[in-house]
C-alpha atoms as a PDB file:
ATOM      1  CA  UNK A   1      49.077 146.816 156.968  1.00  0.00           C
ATOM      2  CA  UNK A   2      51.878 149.685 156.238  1.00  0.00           C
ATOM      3  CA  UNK A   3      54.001 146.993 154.703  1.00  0.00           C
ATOM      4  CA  UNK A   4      51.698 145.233 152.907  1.00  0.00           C
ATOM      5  CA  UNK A   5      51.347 149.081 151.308  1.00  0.00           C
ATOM      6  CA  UNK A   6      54.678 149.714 150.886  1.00  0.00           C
ATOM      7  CA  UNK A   7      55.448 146.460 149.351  1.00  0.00           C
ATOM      8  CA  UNK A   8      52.587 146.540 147.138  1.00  0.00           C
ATOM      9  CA  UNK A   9      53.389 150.144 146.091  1.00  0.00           C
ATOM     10  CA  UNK A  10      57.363 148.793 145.726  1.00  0.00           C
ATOM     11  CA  UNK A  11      55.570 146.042 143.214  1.00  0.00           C
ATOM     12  CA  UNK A  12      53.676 148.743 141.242  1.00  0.00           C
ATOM     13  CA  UNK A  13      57.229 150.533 140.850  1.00  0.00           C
ATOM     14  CA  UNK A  14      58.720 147.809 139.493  1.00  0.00           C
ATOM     15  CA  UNK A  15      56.194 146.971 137.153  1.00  0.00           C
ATOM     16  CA  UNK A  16      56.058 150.144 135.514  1.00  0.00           C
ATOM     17  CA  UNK A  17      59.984 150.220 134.528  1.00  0.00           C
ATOM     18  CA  UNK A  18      59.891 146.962 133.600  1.00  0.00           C
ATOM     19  CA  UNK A  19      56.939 147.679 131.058  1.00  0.00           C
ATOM     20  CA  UNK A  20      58.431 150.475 130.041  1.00  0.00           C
ATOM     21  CA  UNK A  21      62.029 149.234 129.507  1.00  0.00           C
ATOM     22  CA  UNK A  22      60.074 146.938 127.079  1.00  0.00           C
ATOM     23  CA  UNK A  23      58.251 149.934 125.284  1.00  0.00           C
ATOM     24  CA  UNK A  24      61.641 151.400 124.670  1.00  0.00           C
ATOM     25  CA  UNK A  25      62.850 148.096 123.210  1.00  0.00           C
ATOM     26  CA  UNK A  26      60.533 147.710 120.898  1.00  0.00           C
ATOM     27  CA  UNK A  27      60.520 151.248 119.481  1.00  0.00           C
ATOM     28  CA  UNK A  28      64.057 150.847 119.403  1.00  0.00           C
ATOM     29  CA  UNK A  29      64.535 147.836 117.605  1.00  0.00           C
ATOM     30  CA  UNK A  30      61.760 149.832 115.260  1.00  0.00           C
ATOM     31  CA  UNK A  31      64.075 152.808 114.932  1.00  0.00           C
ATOM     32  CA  UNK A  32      67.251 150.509 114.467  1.00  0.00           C
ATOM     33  CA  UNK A  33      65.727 148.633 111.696  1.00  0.00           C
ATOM     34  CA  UNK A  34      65.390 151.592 109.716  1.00  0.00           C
ATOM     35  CA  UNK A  35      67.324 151.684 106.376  1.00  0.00           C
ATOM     36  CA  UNK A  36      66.682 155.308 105.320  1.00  0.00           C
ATOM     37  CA  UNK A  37      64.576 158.127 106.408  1.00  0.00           C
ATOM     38  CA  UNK A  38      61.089 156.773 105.109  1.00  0.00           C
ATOM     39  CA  UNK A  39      61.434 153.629 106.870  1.00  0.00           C
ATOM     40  CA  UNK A  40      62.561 155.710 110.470  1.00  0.00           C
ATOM     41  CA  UNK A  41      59.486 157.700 109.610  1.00  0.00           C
ATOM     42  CA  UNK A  42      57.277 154.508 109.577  1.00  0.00           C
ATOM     43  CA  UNK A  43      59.039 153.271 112.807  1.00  0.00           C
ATOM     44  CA  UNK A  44      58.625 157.147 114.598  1.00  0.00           C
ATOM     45  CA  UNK A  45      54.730 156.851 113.715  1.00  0.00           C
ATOM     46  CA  UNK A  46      53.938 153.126 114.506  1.00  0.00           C
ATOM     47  CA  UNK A  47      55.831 153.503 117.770  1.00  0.00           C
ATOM     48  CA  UNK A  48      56.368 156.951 119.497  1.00  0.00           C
ATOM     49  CA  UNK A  49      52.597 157.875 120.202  1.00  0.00           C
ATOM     50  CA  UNK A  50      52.271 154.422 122.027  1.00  0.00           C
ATOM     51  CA  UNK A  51      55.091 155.179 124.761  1.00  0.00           C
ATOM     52  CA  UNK A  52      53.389 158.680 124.777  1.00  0.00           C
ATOM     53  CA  UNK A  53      55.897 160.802 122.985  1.00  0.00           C
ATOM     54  CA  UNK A  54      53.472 162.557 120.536  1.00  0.00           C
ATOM     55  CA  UNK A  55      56.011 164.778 118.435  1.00  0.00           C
ATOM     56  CA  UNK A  56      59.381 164.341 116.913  1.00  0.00           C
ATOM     57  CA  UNK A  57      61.279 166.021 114.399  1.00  0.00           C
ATOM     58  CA  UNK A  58      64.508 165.309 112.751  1.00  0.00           C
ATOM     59  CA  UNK A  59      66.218 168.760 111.244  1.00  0.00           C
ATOM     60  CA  UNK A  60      69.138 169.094 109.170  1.00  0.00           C
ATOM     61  CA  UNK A  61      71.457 171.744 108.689  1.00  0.00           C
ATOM     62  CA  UNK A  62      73.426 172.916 106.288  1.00  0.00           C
ATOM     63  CA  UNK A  63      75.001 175.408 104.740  1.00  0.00           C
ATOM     64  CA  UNK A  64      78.534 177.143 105.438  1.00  0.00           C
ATOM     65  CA  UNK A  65      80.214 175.785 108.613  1.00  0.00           C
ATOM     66  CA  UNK A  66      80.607 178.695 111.154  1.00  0.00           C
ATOM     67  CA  UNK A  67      83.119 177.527 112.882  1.00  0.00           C
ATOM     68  CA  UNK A  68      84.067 178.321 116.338  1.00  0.00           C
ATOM     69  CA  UNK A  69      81.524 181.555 117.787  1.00  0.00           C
ATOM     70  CA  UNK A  70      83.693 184.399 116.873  1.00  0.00           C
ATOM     71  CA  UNK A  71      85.991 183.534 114.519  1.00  0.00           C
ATOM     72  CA  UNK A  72      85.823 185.692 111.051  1.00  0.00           C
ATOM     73  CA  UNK A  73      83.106 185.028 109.341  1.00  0.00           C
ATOM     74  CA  UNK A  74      81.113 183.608 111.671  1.00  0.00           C
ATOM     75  CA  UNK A  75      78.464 186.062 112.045  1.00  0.00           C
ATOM     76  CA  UNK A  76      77.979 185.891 108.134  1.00  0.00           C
ATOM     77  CA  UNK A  77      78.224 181.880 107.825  1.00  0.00           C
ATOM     78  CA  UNK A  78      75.553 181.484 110.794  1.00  0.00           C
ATOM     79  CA  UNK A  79      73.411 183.956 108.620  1.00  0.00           C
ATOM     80  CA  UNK A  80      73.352 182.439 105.881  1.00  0.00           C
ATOM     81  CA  UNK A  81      72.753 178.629 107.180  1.00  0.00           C
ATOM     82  CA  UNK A  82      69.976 176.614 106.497  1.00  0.00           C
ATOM     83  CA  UNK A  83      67.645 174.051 108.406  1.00  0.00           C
ATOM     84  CA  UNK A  84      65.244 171.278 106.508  1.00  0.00           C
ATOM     85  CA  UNK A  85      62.473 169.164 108.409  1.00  0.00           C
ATOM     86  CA  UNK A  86      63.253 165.433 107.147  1.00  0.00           C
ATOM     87  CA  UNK A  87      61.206 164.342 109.682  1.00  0.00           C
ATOM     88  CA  UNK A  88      58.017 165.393 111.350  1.00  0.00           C
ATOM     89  CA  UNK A  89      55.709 163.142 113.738  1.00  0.00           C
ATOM     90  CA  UNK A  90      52.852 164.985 114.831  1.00  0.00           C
ATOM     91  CA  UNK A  91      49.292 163.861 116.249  1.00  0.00           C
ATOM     92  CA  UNK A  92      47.838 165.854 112.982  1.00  0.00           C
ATOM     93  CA  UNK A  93      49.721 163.913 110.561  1.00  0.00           C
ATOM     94  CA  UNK A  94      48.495 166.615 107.410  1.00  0.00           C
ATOM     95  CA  UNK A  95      50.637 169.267 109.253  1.00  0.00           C
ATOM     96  CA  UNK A  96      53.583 166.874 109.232  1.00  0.00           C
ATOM     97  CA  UNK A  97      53.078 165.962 106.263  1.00  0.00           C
ATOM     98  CA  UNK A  98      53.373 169.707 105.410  1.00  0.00           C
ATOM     99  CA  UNK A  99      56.636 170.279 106.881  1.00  0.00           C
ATOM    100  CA  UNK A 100      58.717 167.555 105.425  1.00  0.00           C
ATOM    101  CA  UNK A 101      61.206 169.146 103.439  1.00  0.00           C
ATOM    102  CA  UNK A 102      60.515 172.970 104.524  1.00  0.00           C
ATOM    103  CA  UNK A 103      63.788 175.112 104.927  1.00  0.00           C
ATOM    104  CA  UNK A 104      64.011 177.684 107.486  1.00  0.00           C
ATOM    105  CA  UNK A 105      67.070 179.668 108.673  1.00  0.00           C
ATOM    106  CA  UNK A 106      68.959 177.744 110.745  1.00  0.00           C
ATOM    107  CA  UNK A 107      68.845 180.395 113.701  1.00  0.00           C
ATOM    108  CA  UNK A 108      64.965 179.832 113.533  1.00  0.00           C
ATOM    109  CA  UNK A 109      64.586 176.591 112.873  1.00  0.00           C
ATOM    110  CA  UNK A 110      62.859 175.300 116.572  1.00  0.00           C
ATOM    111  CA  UNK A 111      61.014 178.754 116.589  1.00  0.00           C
ATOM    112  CA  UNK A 112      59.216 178.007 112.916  1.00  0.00           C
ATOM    113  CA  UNK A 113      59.141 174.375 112.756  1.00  0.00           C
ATOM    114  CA  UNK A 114      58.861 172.639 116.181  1.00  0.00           C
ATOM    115  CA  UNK A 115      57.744 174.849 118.885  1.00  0.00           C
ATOM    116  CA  UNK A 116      54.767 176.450 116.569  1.00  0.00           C
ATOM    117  CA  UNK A 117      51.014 175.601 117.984  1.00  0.00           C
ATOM    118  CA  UNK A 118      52.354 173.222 120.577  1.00  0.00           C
ATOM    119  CA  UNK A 119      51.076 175.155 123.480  1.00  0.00           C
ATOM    120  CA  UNK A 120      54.107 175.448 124.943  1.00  0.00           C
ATOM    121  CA  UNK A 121      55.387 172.148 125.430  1.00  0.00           C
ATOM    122  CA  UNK A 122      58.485 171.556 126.470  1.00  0.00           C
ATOM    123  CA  UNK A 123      60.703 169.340 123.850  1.00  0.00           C
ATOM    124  CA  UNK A 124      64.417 167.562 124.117  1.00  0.00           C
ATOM    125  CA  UNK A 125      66.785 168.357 121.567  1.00  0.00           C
ATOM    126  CA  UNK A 126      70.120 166.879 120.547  1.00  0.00           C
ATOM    127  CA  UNK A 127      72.702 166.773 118.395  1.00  0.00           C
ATOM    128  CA  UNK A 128      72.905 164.197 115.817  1.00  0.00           C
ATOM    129  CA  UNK A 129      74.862 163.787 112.351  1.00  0.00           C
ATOM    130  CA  UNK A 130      73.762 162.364 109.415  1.00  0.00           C
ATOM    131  CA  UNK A 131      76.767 159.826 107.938  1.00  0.00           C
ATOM    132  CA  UNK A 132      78.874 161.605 110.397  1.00  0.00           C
ATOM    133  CA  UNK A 133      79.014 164.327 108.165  1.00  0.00           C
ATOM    134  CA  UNK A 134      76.224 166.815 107.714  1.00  0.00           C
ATOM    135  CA  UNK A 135      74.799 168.518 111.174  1.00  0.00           C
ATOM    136  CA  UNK A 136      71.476 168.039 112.389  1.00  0.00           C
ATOM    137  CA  UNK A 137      69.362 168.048 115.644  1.00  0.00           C
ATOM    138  CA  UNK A 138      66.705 165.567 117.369  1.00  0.00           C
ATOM    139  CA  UNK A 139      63.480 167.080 119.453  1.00  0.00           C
ATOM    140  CA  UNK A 140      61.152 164.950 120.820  1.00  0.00           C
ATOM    141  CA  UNK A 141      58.282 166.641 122.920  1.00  0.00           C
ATOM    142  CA  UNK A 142      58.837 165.955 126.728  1.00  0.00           C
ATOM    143  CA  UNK A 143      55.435 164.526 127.376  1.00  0.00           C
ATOM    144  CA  UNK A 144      56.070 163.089 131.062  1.00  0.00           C
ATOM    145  CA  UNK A 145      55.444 159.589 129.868  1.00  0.00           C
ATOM    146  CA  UNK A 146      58.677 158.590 129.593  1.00  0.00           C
ATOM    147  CA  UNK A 147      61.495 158.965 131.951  1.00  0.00           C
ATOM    148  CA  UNK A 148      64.496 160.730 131.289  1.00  0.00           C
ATOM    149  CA  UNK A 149      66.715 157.744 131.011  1.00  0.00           C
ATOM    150  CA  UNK A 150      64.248 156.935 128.120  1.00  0.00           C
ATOM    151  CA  UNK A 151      64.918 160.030 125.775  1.00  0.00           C
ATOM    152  CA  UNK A 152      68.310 159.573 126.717  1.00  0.00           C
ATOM    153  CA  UNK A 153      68.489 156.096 125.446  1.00  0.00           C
ATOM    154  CA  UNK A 154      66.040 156.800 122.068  1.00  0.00           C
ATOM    155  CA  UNK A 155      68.644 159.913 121.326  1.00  0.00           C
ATOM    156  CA  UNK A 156      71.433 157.571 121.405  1.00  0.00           C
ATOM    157  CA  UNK A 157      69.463 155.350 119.033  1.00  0.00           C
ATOM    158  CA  UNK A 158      68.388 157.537 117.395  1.00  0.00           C
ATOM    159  CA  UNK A 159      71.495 159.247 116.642  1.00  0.00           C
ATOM    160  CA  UNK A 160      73.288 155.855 115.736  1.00  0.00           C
ATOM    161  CA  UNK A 161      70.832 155.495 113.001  1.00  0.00           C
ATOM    162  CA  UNK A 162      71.229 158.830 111.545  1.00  0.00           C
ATOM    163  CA  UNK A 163      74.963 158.339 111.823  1.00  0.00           C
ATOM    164  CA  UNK A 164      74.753 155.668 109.201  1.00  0.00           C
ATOM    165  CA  UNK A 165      72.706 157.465 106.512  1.00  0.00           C
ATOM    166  CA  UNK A 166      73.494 159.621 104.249  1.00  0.00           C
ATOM    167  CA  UNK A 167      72.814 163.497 104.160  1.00  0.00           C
ATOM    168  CA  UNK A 168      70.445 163.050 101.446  1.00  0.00           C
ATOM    169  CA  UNK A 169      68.280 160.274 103.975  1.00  0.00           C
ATOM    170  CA  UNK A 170      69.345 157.021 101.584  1.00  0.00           C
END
């Protein structure tokens, strides 16, 4: 009777990572398909909600480079940087809709943009670049849907797209 349990529990294990190892295929391939920043917009909202990651956001930054914390001119360059929502998947799609292209000061950005009305969700955030050039970061909201492996493996999809588009999003 305890094995029958244990293998039956075992079973239900291995179900679940196999279906969700093909969840985080297909949003993948979805993601990876994208050419430019409307199409990885289409991809984020046909796909994300179903493996139960409900927001994402894709910042970029820009203005003068600070360079290393300390150095002259730092203080002034970090001041005067700036952060733009170029991507925004939230269950009320209106509010996303309203924060596409929205600047903020950099040192603000997750304050104003991501963590606002969330209820104090916890979110993942990562580096990426844009056409290995301009700076910008990744959040997705930690929902407990997905494993970690999984927003490890979307951020370095994620990141490879970005990587090949331009600043701009062509």
């Amino acid at each position: 009777m305890t094995t029958n349990a244990v293998e039956n529990a075992q079973f239900a294990k291995r179900m679940r990572a196999s279906s969700d190892a093909r969840a985080l295929l297909s949003v993948g391939a979805g993601v990876v398909a994208a050419r430019d920043l409307d199409e990885l917009g289409r991809a984020v909202r046909a796909h994300l909600s179903a493996i139960g990651i409900p927001r994402c956001f894709v910042l970029r930054l820009s203005g003068s480079d600070p360079g290393a914390p300390g150095a002259p001119g730092a203080a002034a360059a970090q001041a005067q940087a700036q952060a733009q929502v170029v991507l925004a998947h939230e269950p009320d799609e209106r509010k996303a809709d309203s924060m596409l292209g929205a600047t903020y000061p950099a040192s603000d950005v997750l304050r104003r943009s991501v963590l606002p009305d969330t209820g104090g969700d916890a979110f993942a955030v990562s580096p990426v670049r844009f056409a290995s050039q301009a700076v910008g970061l990744l959040a997705f909201e930690l929902a407990g849907a997905v494993e970690g492996y999984g927003y490890e493996m979307l951020w370095q999809v994620f990141a490879a797209v970005l990587d090949r588009m331009a600043p701009d999003g062509g």
